[in-house]
C-alpha atoms as a PDB file:
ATOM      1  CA  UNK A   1     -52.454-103.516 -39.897  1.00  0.00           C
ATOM      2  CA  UNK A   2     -54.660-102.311 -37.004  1.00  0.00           C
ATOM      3  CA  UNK A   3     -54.114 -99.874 -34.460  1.00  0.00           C
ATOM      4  CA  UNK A   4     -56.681 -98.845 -31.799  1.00  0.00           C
ATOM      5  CA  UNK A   5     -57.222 -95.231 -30.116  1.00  0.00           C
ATOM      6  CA  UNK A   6     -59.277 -93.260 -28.494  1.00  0.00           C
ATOM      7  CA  UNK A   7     -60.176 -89.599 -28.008  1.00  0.00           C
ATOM      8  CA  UNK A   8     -58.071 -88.107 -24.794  1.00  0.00           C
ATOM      9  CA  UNK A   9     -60.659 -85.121 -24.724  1.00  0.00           C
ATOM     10  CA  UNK A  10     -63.348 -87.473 -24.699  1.00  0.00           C
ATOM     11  CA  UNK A  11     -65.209 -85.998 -27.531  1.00  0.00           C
ATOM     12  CA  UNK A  12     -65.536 -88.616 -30.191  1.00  0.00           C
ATOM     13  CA  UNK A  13     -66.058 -92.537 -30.276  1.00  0.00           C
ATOM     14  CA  UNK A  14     -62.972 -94.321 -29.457  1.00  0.00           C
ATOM     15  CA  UNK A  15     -61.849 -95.888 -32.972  1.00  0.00           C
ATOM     16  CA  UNK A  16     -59.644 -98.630 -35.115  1.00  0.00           C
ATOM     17  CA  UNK A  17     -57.614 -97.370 -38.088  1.00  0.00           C
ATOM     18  CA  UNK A  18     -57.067 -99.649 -40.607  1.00  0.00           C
ATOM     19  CA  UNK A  19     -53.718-100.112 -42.937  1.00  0.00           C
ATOM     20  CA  UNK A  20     -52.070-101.248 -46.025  1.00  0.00           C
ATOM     21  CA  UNK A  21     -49.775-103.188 -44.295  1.00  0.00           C
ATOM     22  CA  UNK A  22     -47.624-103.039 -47.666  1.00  0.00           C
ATOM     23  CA  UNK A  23     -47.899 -99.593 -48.240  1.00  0.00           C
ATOM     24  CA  UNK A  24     -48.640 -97.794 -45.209  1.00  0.00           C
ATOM     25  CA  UNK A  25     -51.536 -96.517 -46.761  1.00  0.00           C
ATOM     26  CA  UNK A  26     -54.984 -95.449 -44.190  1.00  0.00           C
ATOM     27  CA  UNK A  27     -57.472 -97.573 -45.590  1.00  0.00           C
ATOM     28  CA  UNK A  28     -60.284 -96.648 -42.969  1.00  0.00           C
ATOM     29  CA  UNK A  29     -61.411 -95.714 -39.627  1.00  0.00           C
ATOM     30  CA  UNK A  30     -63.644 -97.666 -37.666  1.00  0.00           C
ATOM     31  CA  UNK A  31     -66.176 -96.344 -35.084  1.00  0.00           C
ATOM     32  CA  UNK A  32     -65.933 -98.338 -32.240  1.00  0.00           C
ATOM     33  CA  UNK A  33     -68.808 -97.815 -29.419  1.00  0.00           C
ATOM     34  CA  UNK A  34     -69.042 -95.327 -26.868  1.00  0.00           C
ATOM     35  CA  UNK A  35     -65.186 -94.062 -25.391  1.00  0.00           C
ATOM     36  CA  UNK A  36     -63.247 -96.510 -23.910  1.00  0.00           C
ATOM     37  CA  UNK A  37     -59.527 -96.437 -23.664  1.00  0.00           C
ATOM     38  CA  UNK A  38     -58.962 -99.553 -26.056  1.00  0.00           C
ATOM     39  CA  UNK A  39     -55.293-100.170 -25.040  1.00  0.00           C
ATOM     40  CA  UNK A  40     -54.893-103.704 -26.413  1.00  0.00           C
ATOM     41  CA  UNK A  41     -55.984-105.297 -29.228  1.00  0.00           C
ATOM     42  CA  UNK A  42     -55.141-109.271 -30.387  1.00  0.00           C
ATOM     43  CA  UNK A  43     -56.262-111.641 -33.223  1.00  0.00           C
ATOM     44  CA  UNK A  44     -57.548-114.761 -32.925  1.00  0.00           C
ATOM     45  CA  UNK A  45     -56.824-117.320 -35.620  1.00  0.00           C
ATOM     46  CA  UNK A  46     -58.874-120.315 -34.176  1.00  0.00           C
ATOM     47  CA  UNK A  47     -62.153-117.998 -34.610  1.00  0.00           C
ATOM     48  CA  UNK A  48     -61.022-115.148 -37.209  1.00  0.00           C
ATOM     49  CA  UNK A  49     -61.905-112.409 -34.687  1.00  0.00           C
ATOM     50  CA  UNK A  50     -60.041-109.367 -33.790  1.00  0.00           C
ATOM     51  CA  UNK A  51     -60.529-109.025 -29.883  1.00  0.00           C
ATOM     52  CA  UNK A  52     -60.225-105.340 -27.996  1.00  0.00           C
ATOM     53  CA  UNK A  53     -60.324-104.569 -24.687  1.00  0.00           C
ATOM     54  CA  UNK A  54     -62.950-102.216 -23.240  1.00  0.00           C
ATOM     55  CA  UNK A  55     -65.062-100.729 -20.548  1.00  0.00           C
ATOM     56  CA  UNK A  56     -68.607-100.835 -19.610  1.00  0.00           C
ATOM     57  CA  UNK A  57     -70.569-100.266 -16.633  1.00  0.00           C
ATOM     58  CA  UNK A  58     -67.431 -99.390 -14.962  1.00  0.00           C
ATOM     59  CA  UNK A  59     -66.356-102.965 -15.588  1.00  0.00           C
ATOM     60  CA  UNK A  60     -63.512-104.444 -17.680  1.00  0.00           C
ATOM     61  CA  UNK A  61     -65.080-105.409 -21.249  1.00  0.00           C
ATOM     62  CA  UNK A  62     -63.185-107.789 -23.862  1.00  0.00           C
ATOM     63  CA  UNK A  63     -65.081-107.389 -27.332  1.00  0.00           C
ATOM     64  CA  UNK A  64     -64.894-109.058 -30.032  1.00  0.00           C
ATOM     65  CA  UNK A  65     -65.269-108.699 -34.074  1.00  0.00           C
ATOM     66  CA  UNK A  66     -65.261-110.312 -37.154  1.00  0.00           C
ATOM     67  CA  UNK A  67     -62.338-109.812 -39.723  1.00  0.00           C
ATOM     68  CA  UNK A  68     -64.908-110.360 -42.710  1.00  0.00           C
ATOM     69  CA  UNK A  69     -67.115-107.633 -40.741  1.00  0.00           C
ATOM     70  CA  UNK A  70     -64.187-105.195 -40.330  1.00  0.00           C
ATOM     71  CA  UNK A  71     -63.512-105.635 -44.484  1.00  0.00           C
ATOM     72  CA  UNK A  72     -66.918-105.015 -44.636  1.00  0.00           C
ATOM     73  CA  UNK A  73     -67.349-102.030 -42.921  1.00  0.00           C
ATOM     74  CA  UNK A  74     -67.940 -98.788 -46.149  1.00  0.00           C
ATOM     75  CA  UNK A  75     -64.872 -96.320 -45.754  1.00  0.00           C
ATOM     76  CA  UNK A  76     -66.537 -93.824 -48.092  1.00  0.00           C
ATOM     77  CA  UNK A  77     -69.358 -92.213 -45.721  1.00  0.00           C
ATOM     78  CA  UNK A  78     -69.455 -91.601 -41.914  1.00  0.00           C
ATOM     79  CA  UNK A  79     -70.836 -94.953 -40.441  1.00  0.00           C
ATOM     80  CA  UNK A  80     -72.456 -96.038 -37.053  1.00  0.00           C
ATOM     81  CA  UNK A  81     -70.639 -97.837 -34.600  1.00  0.00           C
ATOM     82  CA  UNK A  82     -69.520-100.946 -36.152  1.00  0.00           C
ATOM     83  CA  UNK A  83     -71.400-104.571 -34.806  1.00  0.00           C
ATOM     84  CA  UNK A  84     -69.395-107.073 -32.433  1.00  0.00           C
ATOM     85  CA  UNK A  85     -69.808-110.489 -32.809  1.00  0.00           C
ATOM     86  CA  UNK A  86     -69.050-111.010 -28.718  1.00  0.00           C
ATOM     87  CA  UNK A  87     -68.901-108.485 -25.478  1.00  0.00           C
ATOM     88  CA  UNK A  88     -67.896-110.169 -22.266  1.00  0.00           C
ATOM     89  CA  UNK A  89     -67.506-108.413 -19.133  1.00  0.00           C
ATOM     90  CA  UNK A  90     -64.496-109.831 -16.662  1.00  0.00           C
ATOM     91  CA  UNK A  91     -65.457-110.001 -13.242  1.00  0.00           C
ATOM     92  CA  UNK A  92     -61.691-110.800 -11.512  1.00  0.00           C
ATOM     93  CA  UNK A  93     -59.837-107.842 -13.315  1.00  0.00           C
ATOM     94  CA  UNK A  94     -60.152-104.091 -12.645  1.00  0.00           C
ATOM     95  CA  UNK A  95     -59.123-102.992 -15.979  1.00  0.00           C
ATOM     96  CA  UNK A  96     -58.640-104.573 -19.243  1.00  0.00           C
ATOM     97  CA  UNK A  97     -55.783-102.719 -20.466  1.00  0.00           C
ATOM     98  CA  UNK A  98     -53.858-105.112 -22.343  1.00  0.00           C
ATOM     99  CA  UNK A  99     -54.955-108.753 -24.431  1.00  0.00           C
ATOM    100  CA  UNK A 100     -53.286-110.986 -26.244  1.00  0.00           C
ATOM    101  CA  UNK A 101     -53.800-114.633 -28.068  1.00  0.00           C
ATOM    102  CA  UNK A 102     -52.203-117.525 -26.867  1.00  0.00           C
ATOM    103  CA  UNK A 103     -52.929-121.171 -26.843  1.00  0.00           C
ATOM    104  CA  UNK A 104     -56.393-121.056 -27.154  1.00  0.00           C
ATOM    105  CA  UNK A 105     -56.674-118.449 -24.334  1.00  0.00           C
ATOM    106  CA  UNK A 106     -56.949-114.675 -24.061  1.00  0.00           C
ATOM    107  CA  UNK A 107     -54.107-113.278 -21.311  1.00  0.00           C
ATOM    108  CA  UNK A 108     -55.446-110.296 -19.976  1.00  0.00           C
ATOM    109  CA  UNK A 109     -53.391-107.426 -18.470  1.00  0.00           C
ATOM    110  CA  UNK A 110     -54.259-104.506 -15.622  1.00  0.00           C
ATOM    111  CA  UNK A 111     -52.092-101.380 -16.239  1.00  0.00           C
ATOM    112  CA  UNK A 112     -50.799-100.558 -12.656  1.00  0.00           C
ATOM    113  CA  UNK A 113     -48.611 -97.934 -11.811  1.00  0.00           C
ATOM    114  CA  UNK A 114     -48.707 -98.025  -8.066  1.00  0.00           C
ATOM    115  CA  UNK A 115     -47.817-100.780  -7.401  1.00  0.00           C
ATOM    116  CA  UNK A 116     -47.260-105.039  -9.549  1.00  0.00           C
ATOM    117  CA  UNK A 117     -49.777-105.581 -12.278  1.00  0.00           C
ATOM    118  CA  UNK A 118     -51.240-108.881 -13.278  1.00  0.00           C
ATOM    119  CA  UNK A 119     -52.112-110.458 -15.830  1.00  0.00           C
ATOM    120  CA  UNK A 120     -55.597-113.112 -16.478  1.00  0.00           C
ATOM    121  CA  UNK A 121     -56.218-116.043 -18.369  1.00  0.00           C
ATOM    122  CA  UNK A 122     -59.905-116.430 -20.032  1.00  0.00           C
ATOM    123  CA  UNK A 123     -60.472-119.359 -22.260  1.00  0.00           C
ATOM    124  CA  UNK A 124     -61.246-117.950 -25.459  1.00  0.00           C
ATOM    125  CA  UNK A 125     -64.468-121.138 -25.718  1.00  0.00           C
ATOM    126  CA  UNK A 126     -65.722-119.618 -21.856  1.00  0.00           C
ATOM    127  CA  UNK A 127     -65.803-115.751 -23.263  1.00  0.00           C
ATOM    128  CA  UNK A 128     -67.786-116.902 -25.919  1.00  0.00           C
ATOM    129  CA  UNK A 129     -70.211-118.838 -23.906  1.00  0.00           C
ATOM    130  CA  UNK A 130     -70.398-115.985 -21.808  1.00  0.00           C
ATOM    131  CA  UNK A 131     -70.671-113.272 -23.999  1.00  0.00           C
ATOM    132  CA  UNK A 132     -73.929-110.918 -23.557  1.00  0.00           C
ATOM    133  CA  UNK A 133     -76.971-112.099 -24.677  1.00  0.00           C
ATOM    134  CA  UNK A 134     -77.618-109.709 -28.025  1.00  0.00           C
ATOM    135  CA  UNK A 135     -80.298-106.672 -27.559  1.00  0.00           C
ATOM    136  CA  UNK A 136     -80.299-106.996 -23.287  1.00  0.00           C
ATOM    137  CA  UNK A 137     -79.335-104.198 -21.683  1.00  0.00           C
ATOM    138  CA  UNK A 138     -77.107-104.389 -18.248  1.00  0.00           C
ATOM    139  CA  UNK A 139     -78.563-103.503 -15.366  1.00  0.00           C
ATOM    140  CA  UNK A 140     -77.710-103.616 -11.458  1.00  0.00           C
ATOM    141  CA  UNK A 141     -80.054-106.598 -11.571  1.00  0.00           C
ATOM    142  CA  UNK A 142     -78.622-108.834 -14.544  1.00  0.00           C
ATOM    143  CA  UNK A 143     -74.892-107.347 -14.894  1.00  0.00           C
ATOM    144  CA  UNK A 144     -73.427-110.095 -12.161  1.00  0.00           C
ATOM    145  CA  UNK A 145     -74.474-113.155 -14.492  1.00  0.00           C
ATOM    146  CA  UNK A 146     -72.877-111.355 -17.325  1.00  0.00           C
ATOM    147  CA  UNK A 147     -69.291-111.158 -15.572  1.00  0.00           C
ATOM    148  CA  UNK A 148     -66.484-114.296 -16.314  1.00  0.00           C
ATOM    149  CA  UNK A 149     -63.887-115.242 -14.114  1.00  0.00           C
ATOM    150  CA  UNK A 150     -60.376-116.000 -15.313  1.00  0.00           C
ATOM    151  CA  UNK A 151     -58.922-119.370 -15.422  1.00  0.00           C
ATOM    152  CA  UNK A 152     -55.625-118.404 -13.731  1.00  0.00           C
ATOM    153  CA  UNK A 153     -54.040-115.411 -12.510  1.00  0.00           C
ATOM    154  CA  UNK A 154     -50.648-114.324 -11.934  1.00  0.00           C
ATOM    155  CA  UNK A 155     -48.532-111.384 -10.580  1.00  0.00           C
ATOM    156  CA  UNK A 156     -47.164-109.187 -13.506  1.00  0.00           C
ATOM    157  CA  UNK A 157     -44.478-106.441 -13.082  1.00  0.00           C
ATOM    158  CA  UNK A 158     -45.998-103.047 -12.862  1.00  0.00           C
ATOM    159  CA  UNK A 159     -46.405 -99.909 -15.588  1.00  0.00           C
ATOM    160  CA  UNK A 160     -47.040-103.232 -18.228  1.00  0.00           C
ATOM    161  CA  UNK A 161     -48.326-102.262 -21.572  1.00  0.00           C
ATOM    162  CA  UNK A 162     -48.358-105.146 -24.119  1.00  0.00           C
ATOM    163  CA  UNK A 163     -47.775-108.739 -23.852  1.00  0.00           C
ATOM    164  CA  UNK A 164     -46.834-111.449 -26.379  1.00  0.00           C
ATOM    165  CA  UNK A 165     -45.512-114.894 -26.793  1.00  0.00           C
ATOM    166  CA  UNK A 166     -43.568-117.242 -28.723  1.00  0.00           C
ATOM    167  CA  UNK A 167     -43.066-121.169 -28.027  1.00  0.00           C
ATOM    168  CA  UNK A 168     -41.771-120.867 -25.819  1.00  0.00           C
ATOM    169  CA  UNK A 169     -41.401-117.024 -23.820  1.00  0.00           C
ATOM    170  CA  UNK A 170     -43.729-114.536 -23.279  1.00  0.00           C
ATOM    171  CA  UNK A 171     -43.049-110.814 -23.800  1.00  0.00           C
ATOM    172  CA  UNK A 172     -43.748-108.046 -21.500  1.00  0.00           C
ATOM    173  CA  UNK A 173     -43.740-104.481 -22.198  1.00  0.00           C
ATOM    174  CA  UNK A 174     -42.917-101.887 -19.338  1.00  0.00           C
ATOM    175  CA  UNK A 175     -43.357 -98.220 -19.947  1.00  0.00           C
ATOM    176  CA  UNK A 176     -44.704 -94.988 -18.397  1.00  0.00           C
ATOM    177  CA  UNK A 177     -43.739 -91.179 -18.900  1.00  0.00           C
ATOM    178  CA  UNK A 178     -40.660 -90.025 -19.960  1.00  0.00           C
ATOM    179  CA  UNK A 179     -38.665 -93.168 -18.031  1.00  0.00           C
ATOM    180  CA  UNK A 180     -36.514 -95.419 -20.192  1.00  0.00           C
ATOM    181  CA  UNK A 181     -38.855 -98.224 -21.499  1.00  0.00           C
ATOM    182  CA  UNK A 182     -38.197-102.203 -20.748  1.00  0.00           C
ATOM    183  CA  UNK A 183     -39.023-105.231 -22.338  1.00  0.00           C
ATOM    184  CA  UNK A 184     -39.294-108.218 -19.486  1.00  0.00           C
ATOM    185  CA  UNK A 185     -38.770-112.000 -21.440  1.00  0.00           C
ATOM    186  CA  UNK A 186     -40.259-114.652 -19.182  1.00  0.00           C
ATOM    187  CA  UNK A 187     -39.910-118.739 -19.490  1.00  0.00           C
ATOM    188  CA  UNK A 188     -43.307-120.363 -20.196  1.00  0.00           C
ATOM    189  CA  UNK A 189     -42.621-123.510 -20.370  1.00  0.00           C
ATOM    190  CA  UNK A 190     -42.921-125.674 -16.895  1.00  0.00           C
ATOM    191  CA  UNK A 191     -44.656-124.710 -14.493  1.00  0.00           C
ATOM    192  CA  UNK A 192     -46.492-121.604 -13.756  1.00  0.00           C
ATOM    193  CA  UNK A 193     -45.141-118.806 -12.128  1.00  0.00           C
ATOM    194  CA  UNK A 194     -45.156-114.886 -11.838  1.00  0.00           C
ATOM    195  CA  UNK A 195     -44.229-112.500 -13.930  1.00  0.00           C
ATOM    196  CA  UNK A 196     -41.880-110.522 -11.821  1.00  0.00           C
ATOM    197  CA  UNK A 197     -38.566-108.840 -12.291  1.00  0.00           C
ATOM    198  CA  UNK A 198     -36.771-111.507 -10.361  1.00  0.00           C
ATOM    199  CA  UNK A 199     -38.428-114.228 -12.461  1.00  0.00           C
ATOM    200  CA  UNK A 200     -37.206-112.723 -15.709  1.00  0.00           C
ATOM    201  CA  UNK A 201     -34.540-114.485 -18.448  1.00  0.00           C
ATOM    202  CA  UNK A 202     -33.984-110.999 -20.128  1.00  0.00           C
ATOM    203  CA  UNK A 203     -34.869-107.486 -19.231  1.00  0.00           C
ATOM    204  CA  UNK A 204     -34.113-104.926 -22.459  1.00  0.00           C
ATOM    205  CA  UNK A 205     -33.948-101.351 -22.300  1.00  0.00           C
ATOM    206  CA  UNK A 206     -35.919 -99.387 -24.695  1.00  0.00           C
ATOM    207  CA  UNK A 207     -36.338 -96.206 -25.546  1.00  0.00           C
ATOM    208  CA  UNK A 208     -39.872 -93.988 -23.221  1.00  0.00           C
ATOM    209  CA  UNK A 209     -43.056 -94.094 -24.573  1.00  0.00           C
ATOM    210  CA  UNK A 210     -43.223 -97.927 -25.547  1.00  0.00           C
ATOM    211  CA  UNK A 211     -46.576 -98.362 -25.773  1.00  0.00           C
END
């Protein structure tokens, strides 16, 4: 099992905990790099790689690594930042503060509390292409060509958190503060459409924090 966070204080490298998913048993930290709020994680069968969400430049970031590096990685002594395999900046999304795997496709989510979210489809085969060239640093000169546009976008209901699907429904998360939590349950079969409260098959009350 493995859960992402990040320092609130800002003092140390945002990291990944790893789990006995079994036991419950802390098997390791990972050092991630730099501090970004790494709100969503997802795995990726097709290409065995654990994808995170980040920042950089003041740009939304999707990351990727390895599941052979991650096993890898020493538990036993403090360790640098641990390699990624891909880093992709997204050009049409503020923030990447949510991912998940679907179909061949990462669906990206932007945390909004003022006002509807949304939520980004990259195709998992165009973030690779696109990934950042390894050892060339961004600059206001090359960082355009390094940004990917989504396949599709729609409007998402706001405060969203996670996302997940089945077959045949996708799974929205809704929390902020000390409010009752809700879990939205949206139809993806047919055509598309948004994601908004009046579009929903189920809404679920959950208990606050519902991260």
């Amino acid at each position: 099992m493995i859960v992402s966070a990040y320092d609130h204080q800002r003092q140390g490298n945002s990291i990944l905990s790893i789990m006995d998913k079994r036991t419950g048993r802390h098997l390791k930290n990972i050092i991630l790099k730099g501090r970004p709020h790494v709100g969503g994680i997802t795995y990726d069968p097709e290409h065995d790689l654990l994808w995170v969400c980040g920042r950089k430049k003041a740009r939304a970031q999707l990351f990727a690594i390895k599941l052979t590096t991650i096993r890898q990685y020493p538990a036993d002594q403090p360790q640098k930042p641990i390699q990624y395999q891909y880093s992709t900046l997204l050009k049409s999304i503020t923030r990447a503060s949510l991912v998940s795997y679907h179909d061949g496709a990462l669906w990206v989510g932007y945390f909004n509390i003022f006002g509807d979210s949304n939520v980004q489809s990259f195709q998992v085969s165009a973030v690779i292409k696109g990934r950042e060239k390894a050892g060339v640093k961004l600059t206001a000169r090359n960082i355009r060509s390094n940004e990917l546009k989504s396949e599709q976008r729609w409007q998402a209901v706001d405060k969203i958190q996670g996302l997940t699907f089945s077959d045949t429904r996708a799974f929205f998360s809704q929390s902020y503060g000390l409010d009752d939590s809700w879990i939205y349950v949206f139809a993806t079969t047919g055509r598309p459409q948004q994601f908004t409260p009046e579009k929903a098959l189920l809404k679920i009350r959950m208990p606050a924090h519902l991260e």
